[in-house]
Each structure stands twice: as structure tokens, then as C-alpha cells.
Protein backbone atom coordinates (compact mmCIF):
# COMPACT_ATOMS: atom_id res chain seq x y z
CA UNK A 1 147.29 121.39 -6.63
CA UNK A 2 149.62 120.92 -3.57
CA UNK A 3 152.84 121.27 -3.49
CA UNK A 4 154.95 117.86 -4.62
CA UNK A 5 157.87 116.22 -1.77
CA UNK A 6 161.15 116.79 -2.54
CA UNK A 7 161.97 114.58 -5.41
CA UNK A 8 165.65 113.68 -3.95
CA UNK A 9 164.37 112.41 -0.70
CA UNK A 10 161.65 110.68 -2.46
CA UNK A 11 163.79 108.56 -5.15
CA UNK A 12 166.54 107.77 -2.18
CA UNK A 13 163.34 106.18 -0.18
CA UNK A 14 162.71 104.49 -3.60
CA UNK A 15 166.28 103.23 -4.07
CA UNK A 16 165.93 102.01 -0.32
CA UNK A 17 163.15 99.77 -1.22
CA UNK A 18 164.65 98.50 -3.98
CA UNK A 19 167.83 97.18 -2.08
CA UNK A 20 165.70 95.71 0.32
CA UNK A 21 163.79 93.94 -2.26
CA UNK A 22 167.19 92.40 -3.70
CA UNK A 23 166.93 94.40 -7.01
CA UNK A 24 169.69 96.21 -9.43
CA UNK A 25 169.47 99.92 -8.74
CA UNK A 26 169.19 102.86 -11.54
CA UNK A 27 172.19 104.52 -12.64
CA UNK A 28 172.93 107.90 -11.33
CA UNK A 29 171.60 109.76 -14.06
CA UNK A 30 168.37 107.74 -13.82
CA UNK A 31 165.25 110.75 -14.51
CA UNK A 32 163.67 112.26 -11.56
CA UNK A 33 159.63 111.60 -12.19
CA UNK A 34 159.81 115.45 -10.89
CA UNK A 35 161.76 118.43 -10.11
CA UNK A 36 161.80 120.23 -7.12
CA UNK A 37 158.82 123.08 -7.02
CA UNK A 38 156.75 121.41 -9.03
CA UNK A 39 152.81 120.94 -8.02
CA UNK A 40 151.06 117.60 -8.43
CA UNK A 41 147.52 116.92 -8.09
CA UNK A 42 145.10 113.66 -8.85
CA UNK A 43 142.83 113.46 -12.16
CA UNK A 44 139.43 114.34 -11.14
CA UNK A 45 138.09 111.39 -9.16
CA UNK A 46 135.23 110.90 -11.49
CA UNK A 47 137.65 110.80 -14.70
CA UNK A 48 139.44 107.96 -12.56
CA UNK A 49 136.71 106.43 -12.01
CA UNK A 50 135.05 106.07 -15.87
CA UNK A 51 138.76 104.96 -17.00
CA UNK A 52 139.07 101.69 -13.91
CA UNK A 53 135.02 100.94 -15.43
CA UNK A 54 136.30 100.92 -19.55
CA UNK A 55 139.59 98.75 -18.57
CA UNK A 56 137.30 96.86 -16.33
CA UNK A 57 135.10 95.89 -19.59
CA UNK A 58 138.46 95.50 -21.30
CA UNK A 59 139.47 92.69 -19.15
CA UNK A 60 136.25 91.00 -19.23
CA UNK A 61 136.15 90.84 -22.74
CA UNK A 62 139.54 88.91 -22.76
CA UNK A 63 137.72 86.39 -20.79
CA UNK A 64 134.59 85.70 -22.59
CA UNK A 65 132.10 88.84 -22.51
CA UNK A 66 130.35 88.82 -25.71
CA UNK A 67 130.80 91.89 -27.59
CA UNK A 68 127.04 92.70 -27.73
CA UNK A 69 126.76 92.62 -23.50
CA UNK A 70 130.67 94.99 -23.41
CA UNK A 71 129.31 97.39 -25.92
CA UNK A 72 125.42 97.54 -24.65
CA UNK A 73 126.72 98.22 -20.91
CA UNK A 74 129.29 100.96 -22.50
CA UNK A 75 126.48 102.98 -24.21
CA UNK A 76 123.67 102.59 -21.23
CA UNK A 77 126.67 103.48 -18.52
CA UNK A 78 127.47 106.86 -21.49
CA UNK A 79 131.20 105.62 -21.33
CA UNK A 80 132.03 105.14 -24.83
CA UNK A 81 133.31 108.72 -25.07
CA UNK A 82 136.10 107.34 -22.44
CA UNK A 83 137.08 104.22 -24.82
CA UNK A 84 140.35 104.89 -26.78
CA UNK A 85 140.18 103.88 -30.46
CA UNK A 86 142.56 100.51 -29.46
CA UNK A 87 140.47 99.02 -26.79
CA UNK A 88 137.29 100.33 -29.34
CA UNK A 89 138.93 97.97 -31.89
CA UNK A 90 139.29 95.46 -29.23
CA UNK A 91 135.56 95.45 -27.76
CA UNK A 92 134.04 95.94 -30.67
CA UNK A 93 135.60 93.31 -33.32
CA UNK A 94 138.58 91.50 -30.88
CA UNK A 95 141.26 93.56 -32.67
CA UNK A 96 144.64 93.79 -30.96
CA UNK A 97 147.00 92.08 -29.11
CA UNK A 98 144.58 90.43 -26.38
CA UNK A 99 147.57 89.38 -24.29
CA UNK A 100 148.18 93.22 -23.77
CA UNK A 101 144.45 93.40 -22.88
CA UNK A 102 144.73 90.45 -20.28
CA UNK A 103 147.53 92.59 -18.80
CA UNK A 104 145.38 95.68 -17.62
CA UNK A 105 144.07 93.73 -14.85
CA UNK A 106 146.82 95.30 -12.96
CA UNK A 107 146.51 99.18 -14.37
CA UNK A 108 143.00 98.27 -13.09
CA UNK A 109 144.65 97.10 -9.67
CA UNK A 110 146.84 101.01 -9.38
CA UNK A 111 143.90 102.94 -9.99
CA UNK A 112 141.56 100.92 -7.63
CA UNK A 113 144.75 101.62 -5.31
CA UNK A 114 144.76 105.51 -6.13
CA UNK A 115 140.36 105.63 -5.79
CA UNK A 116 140.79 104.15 -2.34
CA UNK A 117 139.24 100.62 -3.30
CA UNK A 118 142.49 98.85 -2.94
CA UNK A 119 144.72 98.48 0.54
CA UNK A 120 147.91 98.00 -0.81
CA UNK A 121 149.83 98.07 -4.14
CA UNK A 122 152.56 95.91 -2.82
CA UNK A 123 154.78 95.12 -5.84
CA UNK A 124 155.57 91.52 -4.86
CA UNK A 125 152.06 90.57 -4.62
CA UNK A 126 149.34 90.04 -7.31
CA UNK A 127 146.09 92.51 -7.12
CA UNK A 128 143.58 91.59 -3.87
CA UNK A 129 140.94 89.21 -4.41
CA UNK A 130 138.48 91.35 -3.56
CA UNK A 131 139.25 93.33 -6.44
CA UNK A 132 136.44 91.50 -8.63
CA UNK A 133 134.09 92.43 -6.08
CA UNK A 134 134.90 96.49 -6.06
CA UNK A 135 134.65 96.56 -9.47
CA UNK A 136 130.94 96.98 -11.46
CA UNK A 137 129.19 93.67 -11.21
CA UNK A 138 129.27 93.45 -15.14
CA UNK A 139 127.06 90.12 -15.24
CA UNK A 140 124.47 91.52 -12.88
CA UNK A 141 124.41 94.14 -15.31
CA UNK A 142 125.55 96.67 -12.81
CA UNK A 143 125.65 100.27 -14.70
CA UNK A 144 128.43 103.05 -14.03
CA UNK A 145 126.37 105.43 -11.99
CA UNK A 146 125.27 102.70 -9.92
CA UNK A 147 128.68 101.17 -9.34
CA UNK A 148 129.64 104.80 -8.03
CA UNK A 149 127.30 105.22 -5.48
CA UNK A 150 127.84 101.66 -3.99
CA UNK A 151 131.73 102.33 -4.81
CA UNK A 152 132.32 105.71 -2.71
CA UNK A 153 135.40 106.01 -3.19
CA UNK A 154 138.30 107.90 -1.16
CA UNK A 155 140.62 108.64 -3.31
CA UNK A 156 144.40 108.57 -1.83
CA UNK A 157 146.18 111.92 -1.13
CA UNK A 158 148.26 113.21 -4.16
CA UNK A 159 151.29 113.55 -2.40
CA UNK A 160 151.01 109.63 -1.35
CA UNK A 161 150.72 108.73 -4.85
CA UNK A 162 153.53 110.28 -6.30
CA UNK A 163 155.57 108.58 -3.31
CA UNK A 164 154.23 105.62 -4.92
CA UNK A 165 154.77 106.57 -8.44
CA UNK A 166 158.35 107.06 -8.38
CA UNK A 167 158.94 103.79 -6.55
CA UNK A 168 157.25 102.15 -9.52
CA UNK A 169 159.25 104.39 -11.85
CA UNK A 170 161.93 102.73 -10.09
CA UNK A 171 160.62 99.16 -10.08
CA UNK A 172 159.87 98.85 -13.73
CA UNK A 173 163.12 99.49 -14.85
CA UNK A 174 164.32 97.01 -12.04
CA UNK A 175 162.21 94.16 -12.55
CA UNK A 176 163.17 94.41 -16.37
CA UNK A 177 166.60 94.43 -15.89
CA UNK A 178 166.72 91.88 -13.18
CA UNK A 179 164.34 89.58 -16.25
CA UNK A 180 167.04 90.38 -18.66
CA UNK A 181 169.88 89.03 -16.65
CA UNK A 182 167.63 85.89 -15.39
CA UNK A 183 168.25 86.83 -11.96
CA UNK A 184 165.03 86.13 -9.58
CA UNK A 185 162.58 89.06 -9.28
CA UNK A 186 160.67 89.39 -5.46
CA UNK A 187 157.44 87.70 -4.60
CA UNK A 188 154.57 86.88 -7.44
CA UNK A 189 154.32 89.59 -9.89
CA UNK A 190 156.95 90.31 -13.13
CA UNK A 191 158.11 92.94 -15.40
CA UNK A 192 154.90 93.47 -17.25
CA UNK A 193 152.32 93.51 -14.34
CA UNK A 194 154.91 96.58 -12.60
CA UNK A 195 154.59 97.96 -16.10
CA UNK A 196 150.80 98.26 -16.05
CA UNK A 197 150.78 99.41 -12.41
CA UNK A 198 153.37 101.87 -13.19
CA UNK A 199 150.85 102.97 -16.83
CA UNK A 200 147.97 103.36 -14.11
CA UNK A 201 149.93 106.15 -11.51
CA UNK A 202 151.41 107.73 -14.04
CA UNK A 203 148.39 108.57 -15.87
CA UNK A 204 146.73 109.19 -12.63
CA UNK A 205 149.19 112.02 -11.01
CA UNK A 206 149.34 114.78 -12.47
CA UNK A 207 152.21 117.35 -12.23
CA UNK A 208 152.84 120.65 -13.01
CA UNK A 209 155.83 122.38 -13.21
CA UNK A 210 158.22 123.92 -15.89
CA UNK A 211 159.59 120.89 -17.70
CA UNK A 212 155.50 119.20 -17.79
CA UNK A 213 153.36 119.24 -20.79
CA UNK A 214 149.46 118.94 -20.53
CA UNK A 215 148.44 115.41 -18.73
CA UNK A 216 149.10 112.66 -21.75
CA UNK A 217 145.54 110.82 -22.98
CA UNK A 218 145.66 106.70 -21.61
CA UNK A 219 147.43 105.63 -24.76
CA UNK A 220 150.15 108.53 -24.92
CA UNK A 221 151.52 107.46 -21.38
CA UNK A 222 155.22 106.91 -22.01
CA UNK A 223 156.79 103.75 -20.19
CA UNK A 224 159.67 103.88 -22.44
CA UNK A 225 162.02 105.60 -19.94
């Protein structure tokens, strides 16, 4: 656990980016992501790792996996302990919103960012191409373990990624209020894939601190503020 930036500095570098991008700020009273003294820290990398693989099969599903291949690869790659009881639903018997689904191709994108296996997470631009190919090669029946030793990941400094965070913290609300008033939003990318990006840091960094509970489980992230 290291000690996290100052918050202040942080969200003014955030507001920065946001005036450069031609966005509507915050209000003042907008939430610091956290307070000064706290400590922050990454999930462990191999935690990470086993939740990118699940949304990976996620995704694939929503275009055209069958649910034997998703499900067989889950239980020979030991995974299925990592599935929450939506995307279960989802695998399994195509319950659920599979527009959501389709959408996690960018939490997928921030966590491939936070393992090292991504460049950038600019938020005008859509996720790299060569994000397919990082990923586990799911038709050549590539299994977990195997992805992770051809994978090695680096994961990104803590202190980088709640830089990050907050700007996304920042964006989301941005991008959705900028969408309400049907002004133009910056580059290729809208309201719901900063959402996901944003669902994928903040479930990633952890903090601790006072005024933090225990790290939330996938589905318990809150994006409502």
C-alpha cells in the first residue's frame, strides 16, 4: 500500500484536462475519489487478470460464442468461481441486457490498461486494435494459465492509476452532461464507453483510508456519483 497523491492537486490536473478537451466542468462540491492520507494499492495482479479473461468470454459471447465453447473454456481455465451470477445468467442461457454485455469491451480495455497490456487509455479514442490479440485466443482454445504466461503482464504503478481514475471520475460525469445538453463530446468514444472504463479503475484501485469500506465485488461498483 503506498501512500495516495494529494487528491487536490490531482482533481485540478483532472479539471485541466477537461477544459482542454472542451467539456463542462464539476461543480465545486463535486466528491474527491479520495482524501488526503489515504493509501491506495492495485488488486492483486492475478485477481486482475481472471476478471479481464471472464469479461473477455463475456464479450465474445455477445458476438456469437456458443454457450457450450464459453462455459467449457470457463471450467478447464477454473474461472467460474470469478463469474458473477449476471454474466452466469448471461453465458449460460443469454439472460440480460446483451447491449450492457457488448459494452464491457471497454472495462476490458481499463484493465488491459492497468495489467500493462494496453499503451494508452486515451478517452477520445476507442480501445487499440491490438487489444484482440492480448487477450486469450478463445477460438484457438487458448486456456487461462496459458494466456498468463504468454501475457506477462506489468501491471501500472498504483499511484498512476488513481491519477487516471479520478480523471475518469471526472470524465463520466462530463461526457454525460455534455450528451444531455447535445453539445459535441471529444474524439470517438461516448458516455457509456467512459462509463465502463471508469467501472474497470475503480474496481481495480483500491484505497484505504477512514471514509473506505472493504473493496466492492465487480457488480457492487457504484457509478452513480
Amino acid at each position: 500500500m503506498k501512500a495516495a497523491p494529494d487528491p487536490r492537486a490531482v482533481r485540478d490536473a483532472s479539471l485541466d484536462e477537461l477544459e482542454r478537451l472542451g467539456l463542462p466542468l464539476p461543480p465545486p462540491a463535486f466528491p474527491l475519489v479520495w482524501e488526503p492520507g489515504d493509501g491506495v494499492e492495485l488488486r492483486a495482479t492475478g485477481e486482475i487478470e481472471a476478471r479481464v479473461a471472464v469479461l473477455h468470454v463475456v464479450v465474445a459471447r455477445c458476438f456469437g460464442m456458443p454457450t457450450e465453447i464459453a462455459m467449457s473454456w470457463l471450467l478447464s481455465s477454473h474461472l467460474v468461481d470469478f463469474v458473477t451470477p449476471p454474466e452466469w445468467q448471461f453465458v449460460a442461457g443469454s439472460k440480460g441486457d446483451h447491449r450492457s454485455f457488448v459494452l464491457h469491451h471497454d472495462a476490458v480495455f481499463a484493465l488491459a490498461w492497468v495489467l500493462g497490456l494496453s499503451r494508452h487509455l486515451d478517452p477520445t479514442a476507442p480501445p487499440e486494435d491490438r487489444l484482440m490479440q492480448q487477450m486469450p485466443d478463445l477460438p484457438g482454445g487458448e486456456l487461462f494459465d496459458r494466456w498468463r504466461s504468454r501475457a506477462l503482464v506489468a501491471p501500472r504503478d498504483a499511484i498512476e492509476a488513481a491519477v487516471l481514475l479520478d480523471l475518469y471520475y471526472c470524465l463520466d460525469w462530463a461526457f454525460q452532461e455534455a450528451e444531455k445538453a447535445g453539445a459535441p463530446v471529444p474524439g470517438e468514444v461516448d458516455s457509456n464507453a467512459i462509463g465502463q472504463r471508469r467501472w474497470g479503475l475503480e474496481w481495480a484501485v483500491v484505497f484505504s483510508g477512514p471514509y473506505h469500506e472493504d473493496p466492492p465485488e465487480w457488480e457492487e461498483v457504484d457509478l452513480s456519483v
